[in-house]
C-alpha atoms as a PDB file:
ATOM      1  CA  UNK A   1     252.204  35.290  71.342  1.00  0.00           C
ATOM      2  CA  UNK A   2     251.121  35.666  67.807  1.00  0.00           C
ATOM      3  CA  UNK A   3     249.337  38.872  66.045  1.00  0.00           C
ATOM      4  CA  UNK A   4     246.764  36.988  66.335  1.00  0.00           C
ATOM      5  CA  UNK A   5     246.233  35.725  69.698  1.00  0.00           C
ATOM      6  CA  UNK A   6     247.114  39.552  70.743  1.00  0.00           C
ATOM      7  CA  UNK A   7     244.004  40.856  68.951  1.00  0.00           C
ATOM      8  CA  UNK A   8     241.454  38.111  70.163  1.00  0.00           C
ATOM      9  CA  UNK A   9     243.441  38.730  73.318  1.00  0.00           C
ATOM     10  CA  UNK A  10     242.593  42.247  73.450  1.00  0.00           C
ATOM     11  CA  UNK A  11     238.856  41.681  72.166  1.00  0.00           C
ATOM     12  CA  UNK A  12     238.028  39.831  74.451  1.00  0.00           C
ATOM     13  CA  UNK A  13     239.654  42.121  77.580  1.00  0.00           C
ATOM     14  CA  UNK A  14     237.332  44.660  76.469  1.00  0.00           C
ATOM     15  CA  UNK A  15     234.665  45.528  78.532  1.00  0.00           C
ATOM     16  CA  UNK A  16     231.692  43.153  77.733  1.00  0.00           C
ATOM     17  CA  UNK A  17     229.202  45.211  75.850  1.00  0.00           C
ATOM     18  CA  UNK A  18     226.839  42.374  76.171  1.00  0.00           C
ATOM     19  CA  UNK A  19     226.403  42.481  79.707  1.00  0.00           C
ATOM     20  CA  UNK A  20     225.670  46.087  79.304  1.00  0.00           C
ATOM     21  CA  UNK A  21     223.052  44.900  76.784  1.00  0.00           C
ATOM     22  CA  UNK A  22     221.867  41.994  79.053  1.00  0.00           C
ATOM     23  CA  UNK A  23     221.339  44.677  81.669  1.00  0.00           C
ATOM     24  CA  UNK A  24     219.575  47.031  79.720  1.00  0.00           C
ATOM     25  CA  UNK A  25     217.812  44.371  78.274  1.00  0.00           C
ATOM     26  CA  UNK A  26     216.630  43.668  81.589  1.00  0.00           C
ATOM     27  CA  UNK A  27     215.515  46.867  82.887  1.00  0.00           C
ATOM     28  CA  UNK A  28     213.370  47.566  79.884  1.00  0.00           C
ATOM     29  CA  UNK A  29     211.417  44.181  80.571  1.00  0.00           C
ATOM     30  CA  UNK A  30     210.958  45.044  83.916  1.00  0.00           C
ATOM     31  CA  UNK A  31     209.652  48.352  83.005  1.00  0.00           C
ATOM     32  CA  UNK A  32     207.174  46.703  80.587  1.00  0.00           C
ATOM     33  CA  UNK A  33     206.434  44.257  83.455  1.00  0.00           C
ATOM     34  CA  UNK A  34     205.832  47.058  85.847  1.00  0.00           C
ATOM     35  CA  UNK A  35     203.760  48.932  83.540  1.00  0.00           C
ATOM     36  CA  UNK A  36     201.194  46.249  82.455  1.00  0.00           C
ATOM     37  CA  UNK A  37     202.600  45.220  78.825  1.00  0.00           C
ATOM     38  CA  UNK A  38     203.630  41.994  79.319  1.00  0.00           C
ATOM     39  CA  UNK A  39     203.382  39.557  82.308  1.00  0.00           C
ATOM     40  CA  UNK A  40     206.483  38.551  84.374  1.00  0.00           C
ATOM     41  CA  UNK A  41     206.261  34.895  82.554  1.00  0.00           C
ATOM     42  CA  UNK A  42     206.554  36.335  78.995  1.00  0.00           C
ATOM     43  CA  UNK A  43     209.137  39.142  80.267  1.00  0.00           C
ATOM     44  CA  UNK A  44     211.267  35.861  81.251  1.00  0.00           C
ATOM     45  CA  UNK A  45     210.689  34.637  78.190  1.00  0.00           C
ATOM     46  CA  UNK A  46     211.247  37.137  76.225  1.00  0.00           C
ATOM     47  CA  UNK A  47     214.529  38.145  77.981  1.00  0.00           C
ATOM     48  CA  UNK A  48     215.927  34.548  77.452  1.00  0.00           C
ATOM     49  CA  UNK A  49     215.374  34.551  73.760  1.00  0.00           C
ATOM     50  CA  UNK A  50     217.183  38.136  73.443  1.00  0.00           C
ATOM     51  CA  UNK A  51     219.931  36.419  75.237  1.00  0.00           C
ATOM     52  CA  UNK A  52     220.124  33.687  73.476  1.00  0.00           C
ATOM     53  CA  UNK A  53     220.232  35.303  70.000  1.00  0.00           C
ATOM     54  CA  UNK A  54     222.723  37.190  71.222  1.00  0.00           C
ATOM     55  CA  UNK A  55     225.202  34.958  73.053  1.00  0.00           C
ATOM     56  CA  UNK A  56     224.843  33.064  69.390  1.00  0.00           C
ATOM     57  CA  UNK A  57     225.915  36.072  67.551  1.00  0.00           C
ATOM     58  CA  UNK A  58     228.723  37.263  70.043  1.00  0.00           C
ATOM     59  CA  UNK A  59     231.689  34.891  68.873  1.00  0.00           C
ATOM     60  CA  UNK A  60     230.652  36.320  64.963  1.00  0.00           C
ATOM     61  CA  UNK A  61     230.796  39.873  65.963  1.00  0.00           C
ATOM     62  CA  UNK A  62     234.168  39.332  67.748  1.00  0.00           C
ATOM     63  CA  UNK A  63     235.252  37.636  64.736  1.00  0.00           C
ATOM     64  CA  UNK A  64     234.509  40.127  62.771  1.00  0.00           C
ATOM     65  CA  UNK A  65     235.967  43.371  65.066  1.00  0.00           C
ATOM     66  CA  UNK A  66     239.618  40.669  65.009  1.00  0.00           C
ATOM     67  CA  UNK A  67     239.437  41.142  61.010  1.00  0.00           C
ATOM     68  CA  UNK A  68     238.654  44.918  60.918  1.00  0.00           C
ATOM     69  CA  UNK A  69     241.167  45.484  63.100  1.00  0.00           C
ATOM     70  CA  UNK A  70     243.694  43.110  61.459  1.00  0.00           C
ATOM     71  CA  UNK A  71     242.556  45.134  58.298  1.00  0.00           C
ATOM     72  CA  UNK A  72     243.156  48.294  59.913  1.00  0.00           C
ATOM     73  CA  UNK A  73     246.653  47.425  61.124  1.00  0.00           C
ATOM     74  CA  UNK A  74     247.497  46.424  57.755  1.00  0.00           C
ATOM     75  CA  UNK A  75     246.030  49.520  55.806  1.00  0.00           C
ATOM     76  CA  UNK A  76     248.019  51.971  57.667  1.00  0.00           C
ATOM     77  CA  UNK A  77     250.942  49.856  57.896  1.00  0.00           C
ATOM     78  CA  UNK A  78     251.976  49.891  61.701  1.00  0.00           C
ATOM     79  CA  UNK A  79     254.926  47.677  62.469  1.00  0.00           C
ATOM     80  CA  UNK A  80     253.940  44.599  64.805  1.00  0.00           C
ATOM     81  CA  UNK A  81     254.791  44.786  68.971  1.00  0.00           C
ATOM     82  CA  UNK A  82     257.499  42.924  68.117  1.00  0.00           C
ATOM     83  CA  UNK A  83     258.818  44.676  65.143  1.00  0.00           C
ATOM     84  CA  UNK A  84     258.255  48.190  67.799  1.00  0.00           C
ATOM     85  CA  UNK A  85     260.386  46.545  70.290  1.00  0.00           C
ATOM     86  CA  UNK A  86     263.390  45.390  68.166  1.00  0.00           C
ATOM     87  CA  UNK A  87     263.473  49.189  66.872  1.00  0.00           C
ATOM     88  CA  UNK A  88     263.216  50.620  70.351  1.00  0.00           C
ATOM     89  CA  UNK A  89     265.727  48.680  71.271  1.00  0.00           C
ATOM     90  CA  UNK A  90     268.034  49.633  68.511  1.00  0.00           C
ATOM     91  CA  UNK A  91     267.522  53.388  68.913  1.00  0.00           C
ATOM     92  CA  UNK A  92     268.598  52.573  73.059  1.00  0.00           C
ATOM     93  CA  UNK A  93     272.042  50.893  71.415  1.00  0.00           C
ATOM     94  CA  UNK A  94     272.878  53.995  69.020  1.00  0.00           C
ATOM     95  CA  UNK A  95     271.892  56.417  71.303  1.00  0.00           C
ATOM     96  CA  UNK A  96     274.680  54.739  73.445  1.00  0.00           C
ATOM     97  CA  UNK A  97     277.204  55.094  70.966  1.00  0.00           C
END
């Protein structure tokens, strides 16, 4: 598995903050329905084009948390999983000796 694939593996085993959003999202218009602000019609209306928008703007945003993260890694210079597990593994053989 690549560096890569490990961080848009790991992005996208996070929890889903846009479900948290969609149900948020979805309370509120309900609330507004409830209180007389907008009908149930427009509250479905409205709620699809929220999560439209957003479903359009997810794969950017996860695009962009790969990079900064990618960036990160690189800024403080932490050694890859694989470069971690070859020196592990090294430090178990001299610790033999």
């Amino acid at each position: 598995m690549t560096k890569k694939q490990r961080v848009k593996k790991g992005v996208s085993d996070s929890p889903d903050y846009f479900d948290r959003v969609k149900t948020e999202m979805s309370k509120f218009i309900k609330e507004m329905i409830a209180a007389g602000k907008v009908t149930k019609q427009e509250g479905e209306k409205l709620f699809r084009k929220f999560w439209k928008d957003s479903e359009d703007e997810r794969e950017t945003i996860k695009d962009k948390l790969e990079e900064v993260g990618s960036d990160f890694k690189k800024l403080i210079d932490a050694p890859s999983r694989e470069e971690f597990e070859a020196l592990k593994k090294r430090v178990k053989e001299l610790e033999k000796r």
